[in-house]
Protein backbone atom coordinates (compact mmCIF):
# COMPACT_ATOMS: atom_id res chain seq x y z
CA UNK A 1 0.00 0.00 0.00
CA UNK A 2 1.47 3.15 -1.07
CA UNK A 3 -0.26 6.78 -0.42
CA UNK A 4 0.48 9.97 0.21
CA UNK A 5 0.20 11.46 3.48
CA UNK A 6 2.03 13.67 6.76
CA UNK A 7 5.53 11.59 7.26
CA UNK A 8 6.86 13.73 10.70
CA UNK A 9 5.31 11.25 13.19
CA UNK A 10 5.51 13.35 16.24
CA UNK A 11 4.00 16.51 14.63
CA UNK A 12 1.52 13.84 12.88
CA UNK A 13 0.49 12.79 16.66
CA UNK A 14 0.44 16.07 17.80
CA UNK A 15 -1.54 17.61 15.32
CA UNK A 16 -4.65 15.09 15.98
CA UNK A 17 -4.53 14.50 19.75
CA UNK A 18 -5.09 18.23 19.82
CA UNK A 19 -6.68 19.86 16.43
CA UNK A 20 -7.97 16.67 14.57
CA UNK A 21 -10.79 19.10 12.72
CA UNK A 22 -8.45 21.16 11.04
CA UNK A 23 -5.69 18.85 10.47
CA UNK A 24 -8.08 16.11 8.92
CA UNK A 25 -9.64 18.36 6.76
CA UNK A 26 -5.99 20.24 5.59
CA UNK A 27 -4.74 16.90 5.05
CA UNK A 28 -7.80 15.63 2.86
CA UNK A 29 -7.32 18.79 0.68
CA UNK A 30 -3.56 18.12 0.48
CA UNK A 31 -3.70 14.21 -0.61
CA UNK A 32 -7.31 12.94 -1.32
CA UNK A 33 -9.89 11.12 0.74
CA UNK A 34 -7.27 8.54 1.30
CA UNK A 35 -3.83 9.11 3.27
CA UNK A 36 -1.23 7.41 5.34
CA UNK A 37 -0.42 9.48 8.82
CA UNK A 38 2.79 8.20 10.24
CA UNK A 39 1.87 8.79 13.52
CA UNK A 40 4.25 7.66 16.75
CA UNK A 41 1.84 4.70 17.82
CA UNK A 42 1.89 3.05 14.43
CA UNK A 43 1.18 4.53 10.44
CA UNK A 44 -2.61 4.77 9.86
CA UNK A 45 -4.67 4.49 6.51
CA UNK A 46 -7.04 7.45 7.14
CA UNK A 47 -10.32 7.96 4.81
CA UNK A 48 -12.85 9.97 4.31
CA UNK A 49 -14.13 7.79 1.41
CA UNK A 50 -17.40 5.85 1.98
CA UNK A 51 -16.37 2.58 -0.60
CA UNK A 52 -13.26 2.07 1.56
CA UNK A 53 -15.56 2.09 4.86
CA UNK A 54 -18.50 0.03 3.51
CA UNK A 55 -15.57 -2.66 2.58
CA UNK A 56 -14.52 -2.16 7.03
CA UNK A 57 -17.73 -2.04 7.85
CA UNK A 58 -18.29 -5.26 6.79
CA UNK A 59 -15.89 -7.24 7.59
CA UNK A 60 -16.25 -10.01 10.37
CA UNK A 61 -14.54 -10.25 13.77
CA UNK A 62 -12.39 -12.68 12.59
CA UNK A 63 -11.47 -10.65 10.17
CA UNK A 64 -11.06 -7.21 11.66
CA UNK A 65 -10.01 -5.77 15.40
CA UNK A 66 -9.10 -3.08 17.43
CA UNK A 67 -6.41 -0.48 17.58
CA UNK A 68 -3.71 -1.16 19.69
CA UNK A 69 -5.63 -2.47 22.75
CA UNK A 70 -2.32 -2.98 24.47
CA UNK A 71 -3.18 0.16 24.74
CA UNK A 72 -6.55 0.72 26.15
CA UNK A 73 -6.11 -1.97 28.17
CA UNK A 74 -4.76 -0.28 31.32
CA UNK A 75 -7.83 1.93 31.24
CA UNK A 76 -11.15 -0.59 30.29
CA UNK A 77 -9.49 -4.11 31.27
CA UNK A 78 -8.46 -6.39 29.00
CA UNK A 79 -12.53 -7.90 29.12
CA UNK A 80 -13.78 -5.01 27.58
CA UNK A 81 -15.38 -4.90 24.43
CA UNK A 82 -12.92 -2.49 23.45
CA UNK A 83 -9.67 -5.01 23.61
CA UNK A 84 -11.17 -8.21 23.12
CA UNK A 85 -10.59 -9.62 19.36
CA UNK A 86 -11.97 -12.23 17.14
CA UNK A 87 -14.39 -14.43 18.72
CA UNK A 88 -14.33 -13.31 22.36
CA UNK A 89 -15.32 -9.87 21.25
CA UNK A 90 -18.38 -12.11 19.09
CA UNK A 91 -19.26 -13.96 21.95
CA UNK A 92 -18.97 -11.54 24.20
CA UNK A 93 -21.16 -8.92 22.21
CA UNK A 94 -24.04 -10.95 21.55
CA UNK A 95 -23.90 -11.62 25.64
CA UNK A 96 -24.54 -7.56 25.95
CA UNK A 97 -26.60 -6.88 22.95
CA UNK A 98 -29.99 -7.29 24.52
CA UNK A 99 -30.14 -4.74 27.75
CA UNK A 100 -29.61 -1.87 24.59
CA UNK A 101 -32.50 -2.56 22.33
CA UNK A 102 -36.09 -3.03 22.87
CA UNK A 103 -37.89 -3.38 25.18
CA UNK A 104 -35.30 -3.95 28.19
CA UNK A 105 -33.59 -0.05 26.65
CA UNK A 106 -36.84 1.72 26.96
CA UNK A 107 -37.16 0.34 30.76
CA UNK A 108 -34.36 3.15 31.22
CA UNK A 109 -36.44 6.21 29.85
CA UNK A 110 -38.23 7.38 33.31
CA UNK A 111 -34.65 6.99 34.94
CA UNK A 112 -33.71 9.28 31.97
CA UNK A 113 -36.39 12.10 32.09
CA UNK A 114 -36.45 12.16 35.71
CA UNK A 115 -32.33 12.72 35.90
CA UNK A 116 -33.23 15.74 33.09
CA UNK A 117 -35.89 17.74 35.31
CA UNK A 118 -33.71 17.18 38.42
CA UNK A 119 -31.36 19.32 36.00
CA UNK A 120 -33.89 21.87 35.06
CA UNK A 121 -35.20 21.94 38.81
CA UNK A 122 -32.36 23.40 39.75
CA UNK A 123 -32.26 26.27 37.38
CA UNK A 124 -33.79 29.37 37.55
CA UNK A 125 -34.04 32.35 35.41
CA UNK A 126 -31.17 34.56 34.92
CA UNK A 127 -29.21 31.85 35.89
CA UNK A 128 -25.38 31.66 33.62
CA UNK A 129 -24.64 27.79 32.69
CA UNK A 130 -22.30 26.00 31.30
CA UNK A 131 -24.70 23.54 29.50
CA UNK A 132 -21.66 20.90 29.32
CA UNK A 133 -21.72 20.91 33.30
CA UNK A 134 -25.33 20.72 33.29
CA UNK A 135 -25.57 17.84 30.75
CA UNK A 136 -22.60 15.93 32.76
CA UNK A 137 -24.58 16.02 36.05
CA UNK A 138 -27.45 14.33 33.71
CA UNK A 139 -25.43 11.98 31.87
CA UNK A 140 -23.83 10.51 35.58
CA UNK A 141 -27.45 10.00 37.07
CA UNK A 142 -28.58 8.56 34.07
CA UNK A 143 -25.69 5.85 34.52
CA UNK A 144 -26.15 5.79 37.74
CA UNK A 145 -29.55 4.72 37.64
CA UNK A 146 -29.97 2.62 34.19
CA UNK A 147 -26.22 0.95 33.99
CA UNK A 148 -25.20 1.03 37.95
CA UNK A 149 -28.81 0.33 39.28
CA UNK A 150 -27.62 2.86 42.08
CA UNK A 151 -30.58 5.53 43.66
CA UNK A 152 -29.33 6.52 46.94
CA UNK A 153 -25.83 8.21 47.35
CA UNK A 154 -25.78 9.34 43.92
CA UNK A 155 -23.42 12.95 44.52
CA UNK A 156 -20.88 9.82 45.35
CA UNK A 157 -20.97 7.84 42.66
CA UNK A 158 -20.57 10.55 40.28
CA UNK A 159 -17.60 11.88 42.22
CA UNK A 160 -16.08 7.98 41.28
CA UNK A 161 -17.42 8.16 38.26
CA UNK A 162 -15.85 11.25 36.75
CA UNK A 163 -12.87 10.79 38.27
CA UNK A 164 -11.02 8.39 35.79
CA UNK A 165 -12.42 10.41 32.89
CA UNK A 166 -11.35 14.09 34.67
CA UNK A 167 -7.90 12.50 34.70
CA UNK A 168 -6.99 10.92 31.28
CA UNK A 169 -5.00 12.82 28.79
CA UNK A 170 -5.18 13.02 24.89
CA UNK A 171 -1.46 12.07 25.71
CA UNK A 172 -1.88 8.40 27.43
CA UNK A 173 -4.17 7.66 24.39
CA UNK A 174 -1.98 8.71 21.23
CA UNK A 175 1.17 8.21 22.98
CA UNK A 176 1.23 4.87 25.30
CA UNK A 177 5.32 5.62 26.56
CA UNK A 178 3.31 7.90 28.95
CA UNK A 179 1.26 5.67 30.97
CA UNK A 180 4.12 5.63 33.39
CA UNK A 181 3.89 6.11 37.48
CA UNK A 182 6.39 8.57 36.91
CA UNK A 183 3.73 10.95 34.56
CA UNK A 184 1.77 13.23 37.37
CA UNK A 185 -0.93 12.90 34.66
CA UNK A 186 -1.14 8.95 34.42
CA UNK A 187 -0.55 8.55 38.41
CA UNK A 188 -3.65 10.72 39.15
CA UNK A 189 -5.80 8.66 36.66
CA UNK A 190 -4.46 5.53 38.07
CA UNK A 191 -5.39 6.48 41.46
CA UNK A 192 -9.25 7.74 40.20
CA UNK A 193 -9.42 4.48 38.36
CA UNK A 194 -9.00 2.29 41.34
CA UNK A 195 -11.04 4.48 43.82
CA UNK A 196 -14.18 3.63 41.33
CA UNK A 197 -12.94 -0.37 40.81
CA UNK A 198 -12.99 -0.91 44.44
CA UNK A 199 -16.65 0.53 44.37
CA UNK A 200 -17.59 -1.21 41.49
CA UNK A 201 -16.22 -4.33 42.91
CA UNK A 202 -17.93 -4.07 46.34
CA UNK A 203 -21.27 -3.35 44.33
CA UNK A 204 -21.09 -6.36 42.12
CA UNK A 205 -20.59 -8.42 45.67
CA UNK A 206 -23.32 -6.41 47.16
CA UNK A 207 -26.06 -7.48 44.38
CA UNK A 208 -24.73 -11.14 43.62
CA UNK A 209 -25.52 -11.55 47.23
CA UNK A 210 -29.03 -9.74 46.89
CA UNK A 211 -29.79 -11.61 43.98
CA UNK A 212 -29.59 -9.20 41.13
CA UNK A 213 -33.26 -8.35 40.74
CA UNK A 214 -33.19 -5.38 38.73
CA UNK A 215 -33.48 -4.23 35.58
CA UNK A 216 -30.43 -2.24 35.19
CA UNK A 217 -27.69 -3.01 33.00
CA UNK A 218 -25.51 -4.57 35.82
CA UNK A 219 -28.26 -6.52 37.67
CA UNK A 220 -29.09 -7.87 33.57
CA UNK A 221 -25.24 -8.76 32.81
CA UNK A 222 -24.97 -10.37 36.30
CA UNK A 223 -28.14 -12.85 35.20
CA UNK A 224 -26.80 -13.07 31.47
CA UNK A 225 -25.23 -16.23 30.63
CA UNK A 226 -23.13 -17.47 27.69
CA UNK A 227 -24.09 -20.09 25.28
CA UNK A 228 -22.60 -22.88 27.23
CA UNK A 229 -24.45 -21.74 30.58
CA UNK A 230 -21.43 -19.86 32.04
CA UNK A 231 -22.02 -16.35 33.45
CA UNK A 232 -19.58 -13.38 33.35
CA UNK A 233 -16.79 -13.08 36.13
CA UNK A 234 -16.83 -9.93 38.11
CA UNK A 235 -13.39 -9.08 35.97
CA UNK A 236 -15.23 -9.43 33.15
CA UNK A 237 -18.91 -7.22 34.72
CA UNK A 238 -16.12 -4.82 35.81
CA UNK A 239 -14.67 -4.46 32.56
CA UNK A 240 -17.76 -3.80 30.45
CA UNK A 241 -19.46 -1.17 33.16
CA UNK A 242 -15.89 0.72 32.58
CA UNK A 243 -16.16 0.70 29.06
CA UNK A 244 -19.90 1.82 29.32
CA UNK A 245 -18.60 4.23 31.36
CA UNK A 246 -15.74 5.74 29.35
CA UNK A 247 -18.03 5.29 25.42
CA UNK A 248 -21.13 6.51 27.01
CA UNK A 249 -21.00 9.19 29.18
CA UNK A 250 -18.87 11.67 27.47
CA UNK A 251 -20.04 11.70 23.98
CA UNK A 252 -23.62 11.90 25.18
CA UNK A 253 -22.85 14.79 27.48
CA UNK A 254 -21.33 16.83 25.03
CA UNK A 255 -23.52 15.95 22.73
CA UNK A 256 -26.36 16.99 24.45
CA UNK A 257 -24.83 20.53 25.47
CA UNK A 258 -23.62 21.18 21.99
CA UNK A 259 -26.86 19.87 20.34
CA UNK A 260 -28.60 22.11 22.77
CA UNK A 261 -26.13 25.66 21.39
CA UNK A 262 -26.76 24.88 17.89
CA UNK A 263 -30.91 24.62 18.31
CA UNK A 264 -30.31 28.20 20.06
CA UNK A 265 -28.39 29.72 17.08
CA UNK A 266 -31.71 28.60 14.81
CA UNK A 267 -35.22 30.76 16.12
CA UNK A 268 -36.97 29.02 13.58
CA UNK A 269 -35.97 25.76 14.33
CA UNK A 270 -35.93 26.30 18.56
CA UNK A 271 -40.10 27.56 17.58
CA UNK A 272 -40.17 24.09 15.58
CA UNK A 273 -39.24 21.88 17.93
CA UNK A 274 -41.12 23.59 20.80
CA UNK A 275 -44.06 23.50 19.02
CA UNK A 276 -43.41 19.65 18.39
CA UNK A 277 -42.69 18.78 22.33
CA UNK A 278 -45.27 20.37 23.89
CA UNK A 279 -47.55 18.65 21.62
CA UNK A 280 -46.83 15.65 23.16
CA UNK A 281 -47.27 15.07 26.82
CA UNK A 282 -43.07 14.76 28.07
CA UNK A 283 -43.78 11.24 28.36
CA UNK A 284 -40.38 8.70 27.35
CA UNK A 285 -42.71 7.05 24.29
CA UNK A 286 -43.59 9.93 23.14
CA UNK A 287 -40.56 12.38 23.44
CA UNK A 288 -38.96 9.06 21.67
CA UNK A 289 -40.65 9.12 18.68
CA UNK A 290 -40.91 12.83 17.52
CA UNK A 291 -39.52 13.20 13.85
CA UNK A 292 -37.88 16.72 14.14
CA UNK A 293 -36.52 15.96 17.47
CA UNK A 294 -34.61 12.86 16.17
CA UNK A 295 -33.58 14.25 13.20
CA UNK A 296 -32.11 17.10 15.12
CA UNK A 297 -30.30 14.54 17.48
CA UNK A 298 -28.94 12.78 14.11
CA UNK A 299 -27.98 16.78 12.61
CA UNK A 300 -26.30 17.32 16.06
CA UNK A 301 -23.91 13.88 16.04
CA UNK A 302 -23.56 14.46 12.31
CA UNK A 303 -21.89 17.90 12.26
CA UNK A 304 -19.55 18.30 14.67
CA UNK A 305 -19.24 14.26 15.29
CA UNK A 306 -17.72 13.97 19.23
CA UNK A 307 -15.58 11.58 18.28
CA UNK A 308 -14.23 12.47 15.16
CA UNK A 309 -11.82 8.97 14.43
CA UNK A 310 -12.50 5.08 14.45
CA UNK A 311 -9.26 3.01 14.88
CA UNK A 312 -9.35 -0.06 13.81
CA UNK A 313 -6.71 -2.78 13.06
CA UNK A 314 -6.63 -5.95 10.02
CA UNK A 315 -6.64 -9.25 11.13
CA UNK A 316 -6.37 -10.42 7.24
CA UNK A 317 -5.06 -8.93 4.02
CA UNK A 318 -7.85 -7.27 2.53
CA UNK A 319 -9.49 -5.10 -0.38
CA UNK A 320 -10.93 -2.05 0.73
CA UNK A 321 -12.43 0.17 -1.79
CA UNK A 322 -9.73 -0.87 -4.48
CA UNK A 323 -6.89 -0.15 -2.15
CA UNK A 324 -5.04 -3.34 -1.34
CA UNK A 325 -4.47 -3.72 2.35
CA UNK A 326 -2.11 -6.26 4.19
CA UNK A 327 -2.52 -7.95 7.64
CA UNK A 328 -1.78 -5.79 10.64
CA UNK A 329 -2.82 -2.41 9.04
CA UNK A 330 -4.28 0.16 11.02
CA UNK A 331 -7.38 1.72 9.12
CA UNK A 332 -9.45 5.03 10.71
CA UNK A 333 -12.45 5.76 8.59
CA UNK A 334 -12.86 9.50 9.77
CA UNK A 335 -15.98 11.13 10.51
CA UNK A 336 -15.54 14.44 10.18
CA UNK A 337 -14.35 14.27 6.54
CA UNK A 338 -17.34 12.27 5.73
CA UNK A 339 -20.23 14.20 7.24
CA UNK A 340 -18.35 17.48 5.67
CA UNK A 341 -18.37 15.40 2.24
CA UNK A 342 -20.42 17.97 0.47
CA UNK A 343 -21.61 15.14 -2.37
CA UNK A 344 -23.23 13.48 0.56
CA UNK A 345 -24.52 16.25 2.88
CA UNK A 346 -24.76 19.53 0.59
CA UNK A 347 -23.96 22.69 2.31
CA UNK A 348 -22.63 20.27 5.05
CA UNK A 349 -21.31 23.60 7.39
CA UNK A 350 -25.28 24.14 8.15
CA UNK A 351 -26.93 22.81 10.81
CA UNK A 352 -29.68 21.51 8.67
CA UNK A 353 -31.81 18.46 10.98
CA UNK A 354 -34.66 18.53 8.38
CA UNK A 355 -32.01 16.64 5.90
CA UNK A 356 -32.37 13.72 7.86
CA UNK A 357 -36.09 13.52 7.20
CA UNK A 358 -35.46 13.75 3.35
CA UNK A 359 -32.85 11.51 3.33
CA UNK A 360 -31.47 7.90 4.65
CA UNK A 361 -28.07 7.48 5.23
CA UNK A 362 -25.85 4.57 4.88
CA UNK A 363 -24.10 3.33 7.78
CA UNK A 364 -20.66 4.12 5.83
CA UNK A 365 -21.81 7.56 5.43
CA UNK A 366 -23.26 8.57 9.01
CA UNK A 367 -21.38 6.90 11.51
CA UNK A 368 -20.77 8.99 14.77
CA UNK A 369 -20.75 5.62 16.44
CA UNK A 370 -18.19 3.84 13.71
CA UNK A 371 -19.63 0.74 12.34
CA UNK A 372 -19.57 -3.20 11.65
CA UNK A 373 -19.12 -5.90 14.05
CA UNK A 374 -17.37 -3.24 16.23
CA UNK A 375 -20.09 -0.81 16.55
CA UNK A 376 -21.02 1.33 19.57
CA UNK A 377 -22.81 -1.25 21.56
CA UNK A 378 -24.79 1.68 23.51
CA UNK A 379 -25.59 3.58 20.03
CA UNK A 380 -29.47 3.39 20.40
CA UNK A 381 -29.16 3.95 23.91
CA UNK A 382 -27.12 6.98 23.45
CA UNK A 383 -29.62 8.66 20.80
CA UNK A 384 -32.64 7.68 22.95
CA UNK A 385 -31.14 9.28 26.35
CA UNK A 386 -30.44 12.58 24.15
CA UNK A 387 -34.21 12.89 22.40
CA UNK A 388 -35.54 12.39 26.10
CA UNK A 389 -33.22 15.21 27.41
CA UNK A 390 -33.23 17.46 25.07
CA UNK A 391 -37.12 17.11 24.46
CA UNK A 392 -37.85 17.50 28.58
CA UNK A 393 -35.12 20.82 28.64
CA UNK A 394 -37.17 22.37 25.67
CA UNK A 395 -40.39 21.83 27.56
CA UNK A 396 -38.63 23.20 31.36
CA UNK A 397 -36.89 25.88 30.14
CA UNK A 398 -35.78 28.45 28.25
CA UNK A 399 -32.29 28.85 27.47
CA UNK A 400 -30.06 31.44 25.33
CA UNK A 401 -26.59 31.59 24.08
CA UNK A 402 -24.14 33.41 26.03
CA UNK A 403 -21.18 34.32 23.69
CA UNK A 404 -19.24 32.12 21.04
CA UNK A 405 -17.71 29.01 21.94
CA UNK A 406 -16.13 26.34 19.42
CA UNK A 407 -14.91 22.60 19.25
CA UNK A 408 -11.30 20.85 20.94
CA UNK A 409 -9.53 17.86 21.41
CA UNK A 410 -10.05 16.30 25.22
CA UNK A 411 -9.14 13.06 24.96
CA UNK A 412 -10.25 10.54 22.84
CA UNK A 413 -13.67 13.12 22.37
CA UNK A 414 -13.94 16.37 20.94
CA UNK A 415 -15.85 19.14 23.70
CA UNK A 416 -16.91 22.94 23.64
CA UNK A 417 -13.74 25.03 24.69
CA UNK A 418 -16.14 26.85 27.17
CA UNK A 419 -18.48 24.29 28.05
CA UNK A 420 -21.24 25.12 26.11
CA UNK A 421 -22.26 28.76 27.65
CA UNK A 422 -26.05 29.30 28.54
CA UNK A 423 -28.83 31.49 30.00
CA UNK A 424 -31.81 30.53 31.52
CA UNK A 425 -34.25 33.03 30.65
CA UNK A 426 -37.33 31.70 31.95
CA UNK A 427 -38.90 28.56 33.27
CA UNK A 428 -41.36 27.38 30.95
CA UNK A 429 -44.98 26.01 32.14
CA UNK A 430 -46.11 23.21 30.10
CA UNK A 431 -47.33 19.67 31.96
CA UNK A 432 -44.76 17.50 32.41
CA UNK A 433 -44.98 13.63 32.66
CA UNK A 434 -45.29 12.31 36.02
């Protein structure tokens, strides 16, 4: 495989851990949708091209893995979805598929309004906000509650829980020699991370001994059992509620704060989708299944995606999109070239949610959550916790933009340099679901 692309590996790393936007985009105009960035953790066949991703996305487990999860290991475990390869990451997928579709994911939507008009309780007019603050306090109940199973003690458990994530730097990910004891910056994380295992760990004891009864995500995994009748070890439990943890909470935070400044730059839109939510009566079913309200969800992830990369590693030699790949190759389809691809989303700058109600995408052309066998397993969870938050702050309150703000690296996710600045200008009085 020969292509063009940045050759100065430490400027290469550099330039995405911190400004992956720009850089993608300058380096698409400089060598095509298709380049090879010598980067310090390995040389990576970036696109932007949709035939080259439809070829990824389709290949099997067996067939294609993760990124360096030597790497991610000391973070998620080495049972996490996001290190495990061929068929453990198979079986082990189809053990966690069902809590995150259906019927069992819309068991978490009271857990998910209530958590947003605990938020908007709390707000009054005239109040200044940084809506990424607001939107993490939301995202941690909403784990709390619907992954953790946990009610009582909750200012606690998000302490724990946004401590590991707080601590980790674009640094540790893109550039592994630093995970020493010796880096301040690793040694903090390190100590965060095991102040929420031991609490996971006593929890999982806690509910074994209880029985497991309930119908959040750790009470389900603890009662899910493999084909052969085996259930997961607390290793394993531990592993994936880490890795729910570290793909979930983030990206739908931000999400939710930046989806929430972009309705507020569009009057006509913001009238739209008032008009649309307090229509319905705030209830989970029917916040779920409002057209402009999902589209503008899908508008939000598409254009400024959170995380803006997919890493993923060969298992096989391999054709992908005519360019002729070899075992051990490190491919990153990147989203933000190809939800800026103007052939695919014209005038793609614009936030435009109404597109998505003209138009289907493929999976190789819309994929905030990559794709294939190595898909966000908490996808449809993610998009159904944002329509329920975003539809119950749009009925509560509302809000304004309070000066500019604009995109940055923080670690593996992109996030508003100044959190998403708000102002509550008045509470708003429609019924709300009990």
């Amino acid at each position: 495989m020969t292509l063009p692309g940045p050759r100065i590996r430490l400027l290469t790393s550099l330039q995405v851990a911190f400004a992956p936007y720009r850089t993608y985009h300058r380096w698409r105009a400089n060598y095509g949708p298709n380049f090879l960035a010598r980067a310090v953790n390995g040389d990576v066949l970036c696109t932007g091209d949709p035939a080259v991703i439809r070829d990824l996305f389709r290949k099997t487990d067996d067939e294609v893995g993760p990124f360096r999860p030597e790497v991610l290991a000391p973070l998620l475990g080495p049972r996490s979805l996001f290190t495990l390869t061929r068929q453990a990451h198979t079986r082990e997928r189809k053990l966690l598929m069902p809590p995150f579709h259906g019927a069992r994911m819309r068991a978490y939507g009271d857990a998910i309004v209530c958590s947003a008009e605990e938020a908007c309780a709390r707000i009054a007019p005239g109040d200044r906000l940084r809506m990424a603050d607001t939107m993490l306090q939301v995202s941690l109940a909403v784990i709390c509650r619907a992954i953790f199973g946990v009610e009582h003690d909750l200012p606690r458990w998000m302490d724990l829980l946004r401590g590991p994530i707080e601590n980790i730097s674009p640094m540790a990910l893109f550039v592994p020699a630093t995970q020493q004891s010796f880096v301040p910056a690793w040694r903090r994380f390190v100590v965060a991370r095991d102040a929420l295992d031991e609490a996971i760990h006593r929890t999982i004891s806690d509910r074994r001994e209880q029985g497991a009864q309930g119908e959040d995500i750790l009470s389900l995994m603890l009662n899910a059992t493999y084909e052969d009748g085996s259930a997961m070890d607390d290793g394993a439990v531990r592993d994936e509620l880490v890795s729910l943890l570290f793909a979930g909470h983030e990206t739908t935070q931000i999400s939710m704060a930046w989806a929430l400044r972009l309705i507020h730059e569009d009057p006509v839109l913001l009238a739209d989708l008032r008009d649309e939510v307090d229509a319905c009566d705030g209830s989970p079913a029917e916040l779920a299944k409002l057209p402009l309200l999902g589209a503008t969800v899908d508008e939000a992830l598409r254009i400024d995606p959170i995380v803006p990369d997919v890493l993923r590693t060969m298992l096989v030699d391999a054709d992908l999109g005519g360019i002729q790949v070899t075992a051990g190759t490190h491919v990153s389809p990147i989203a933000a070239l190809v939800h800026r691809d103007p052939e695919l989303y014209p005038d793609p700058e614009i936030f435009r949610p109404r597109r998505f109600l003209e138009q289907r995408f493929r999976p190789w052309e819309y994929l905030p959550f990559g794709g294939g066998t190595r898909r966000c397993i908490g996808a449809a969870l993610a998009t159904y916790e944002m329509k329920l938050v975003l539809g119950t702050v749009l009925r509560r309150l509302s809000l304004e933009n309070d000066g500019d703000d604009w995109m940055v690296r923080r670690s593996v996710t992109m996030g508003p340099k100044r959190g998403a600045p708000m102002r509550c200008v008045a509470r708003r009085t429609g019924s709300i679901a009990p």
